[in-house]
C-alpha atoms as a PDB file:
ATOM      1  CA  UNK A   1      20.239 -22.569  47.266  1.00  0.00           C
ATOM      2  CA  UNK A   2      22.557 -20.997  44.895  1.00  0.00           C
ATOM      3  CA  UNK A   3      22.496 -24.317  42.432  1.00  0.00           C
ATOM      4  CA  UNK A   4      18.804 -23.718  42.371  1.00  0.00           C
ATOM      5  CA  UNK A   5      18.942 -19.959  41.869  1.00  0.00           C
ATOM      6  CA  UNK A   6      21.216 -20.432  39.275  1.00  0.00           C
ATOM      7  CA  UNK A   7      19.587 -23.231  37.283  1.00  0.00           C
ATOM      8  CA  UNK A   8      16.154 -20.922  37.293  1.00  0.00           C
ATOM      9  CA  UNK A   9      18.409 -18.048  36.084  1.00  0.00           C
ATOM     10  CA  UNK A  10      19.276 -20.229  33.451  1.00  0.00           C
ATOM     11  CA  UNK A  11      16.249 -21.542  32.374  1.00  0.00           C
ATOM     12  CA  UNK A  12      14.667 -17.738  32.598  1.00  0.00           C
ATOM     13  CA  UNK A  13      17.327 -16.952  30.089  1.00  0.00           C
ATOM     14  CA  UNK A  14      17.419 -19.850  28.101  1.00  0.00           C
ATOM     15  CA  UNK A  15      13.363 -18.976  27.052  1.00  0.00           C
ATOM     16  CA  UNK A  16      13.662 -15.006  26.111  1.00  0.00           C
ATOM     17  CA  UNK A  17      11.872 -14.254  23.109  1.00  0.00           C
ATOM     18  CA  UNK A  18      14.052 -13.382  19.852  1.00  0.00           C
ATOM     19  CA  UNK A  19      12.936 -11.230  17.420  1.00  0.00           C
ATOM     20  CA  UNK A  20      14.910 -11.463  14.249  1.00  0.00           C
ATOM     21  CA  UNK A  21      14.682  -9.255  10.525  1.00  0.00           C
ATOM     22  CA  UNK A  22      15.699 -10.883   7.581  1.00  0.00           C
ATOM     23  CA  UNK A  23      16.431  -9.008   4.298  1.00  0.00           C
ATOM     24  CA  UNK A  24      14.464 -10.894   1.593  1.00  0.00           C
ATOM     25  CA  UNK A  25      16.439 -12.252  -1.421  1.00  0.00           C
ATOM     26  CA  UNK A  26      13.750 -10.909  -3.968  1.00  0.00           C
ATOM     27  CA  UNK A  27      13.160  -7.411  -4.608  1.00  0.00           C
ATOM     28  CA  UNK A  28       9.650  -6.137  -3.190  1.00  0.00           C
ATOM     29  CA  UNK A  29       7.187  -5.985  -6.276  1.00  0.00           C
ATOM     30  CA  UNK A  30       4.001  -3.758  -6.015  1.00  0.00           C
ATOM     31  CA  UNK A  31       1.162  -4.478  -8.934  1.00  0.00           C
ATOM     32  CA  UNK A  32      -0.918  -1.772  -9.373  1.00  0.00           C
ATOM     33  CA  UNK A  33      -4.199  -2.067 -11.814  1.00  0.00           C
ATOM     34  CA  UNK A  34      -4.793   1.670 -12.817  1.00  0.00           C
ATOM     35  CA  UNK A  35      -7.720   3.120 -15.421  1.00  0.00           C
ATOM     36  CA  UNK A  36      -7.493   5.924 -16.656  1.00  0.00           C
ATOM     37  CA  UNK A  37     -10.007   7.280 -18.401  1.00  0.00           C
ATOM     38  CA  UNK A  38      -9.551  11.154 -18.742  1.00  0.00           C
ATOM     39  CA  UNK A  39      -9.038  11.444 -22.259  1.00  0.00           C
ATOM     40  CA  UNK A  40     -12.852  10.047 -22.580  1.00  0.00           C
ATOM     41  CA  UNK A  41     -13.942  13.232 -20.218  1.00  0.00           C
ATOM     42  CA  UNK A  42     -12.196  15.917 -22.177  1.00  0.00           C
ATOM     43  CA  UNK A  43     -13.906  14.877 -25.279  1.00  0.00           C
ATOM     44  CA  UNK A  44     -17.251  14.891 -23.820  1.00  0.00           C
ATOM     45  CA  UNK A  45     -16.409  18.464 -22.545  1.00  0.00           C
ATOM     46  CA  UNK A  46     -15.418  19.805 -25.205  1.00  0.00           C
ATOM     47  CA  UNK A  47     -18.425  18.101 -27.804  1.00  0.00           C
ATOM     48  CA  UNK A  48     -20.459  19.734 -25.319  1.00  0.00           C
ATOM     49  CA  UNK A  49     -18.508  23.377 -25.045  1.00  0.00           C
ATOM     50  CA  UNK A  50     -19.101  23.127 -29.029  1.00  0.00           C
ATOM     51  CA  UNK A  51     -22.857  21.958 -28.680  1.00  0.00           C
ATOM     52  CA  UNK A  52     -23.795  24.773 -26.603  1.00  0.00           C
ATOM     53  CA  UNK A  53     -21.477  27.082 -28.657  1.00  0.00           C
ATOM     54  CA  UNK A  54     -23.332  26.265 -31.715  1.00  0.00           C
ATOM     55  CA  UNK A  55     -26.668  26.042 -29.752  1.00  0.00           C
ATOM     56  CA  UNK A  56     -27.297  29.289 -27.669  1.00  0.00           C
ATOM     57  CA  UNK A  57     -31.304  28.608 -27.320  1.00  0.00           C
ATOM     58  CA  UNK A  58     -31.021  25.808 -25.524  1.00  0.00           C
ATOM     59  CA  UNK A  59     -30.823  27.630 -22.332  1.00  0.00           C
END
């Protein structure tokens, strides 16, 4: 009875999950694909803050 409590013991053991974190050897790269297009905006704006400067009928 022991032999047989002790072999399933062993066996329990013997089949634990591992969980195991590893350091990779490269350094982590992120790639990020950003437009920007603010400059475009602010001249816009500011054609139209001079069109309706020049313009006051319009409205």
């Amino acid at each position: 009875m022991k032999m047989l409590l002790l072999m399933s013991l062993v066996w329990l053991t013997a089949c634990t999950p591992r969980v195991e974190v590893v350091v990779p050897d490269k350094p982590i790269t992120v790639n990020l694909n950003v437009k920007v297009d603010h400059e475009i905006r602010i001249k816009v704006d500011r054609e139209l803050e001079q069109l309706f400067s020049e313009e006051e009928e319009l409205f």
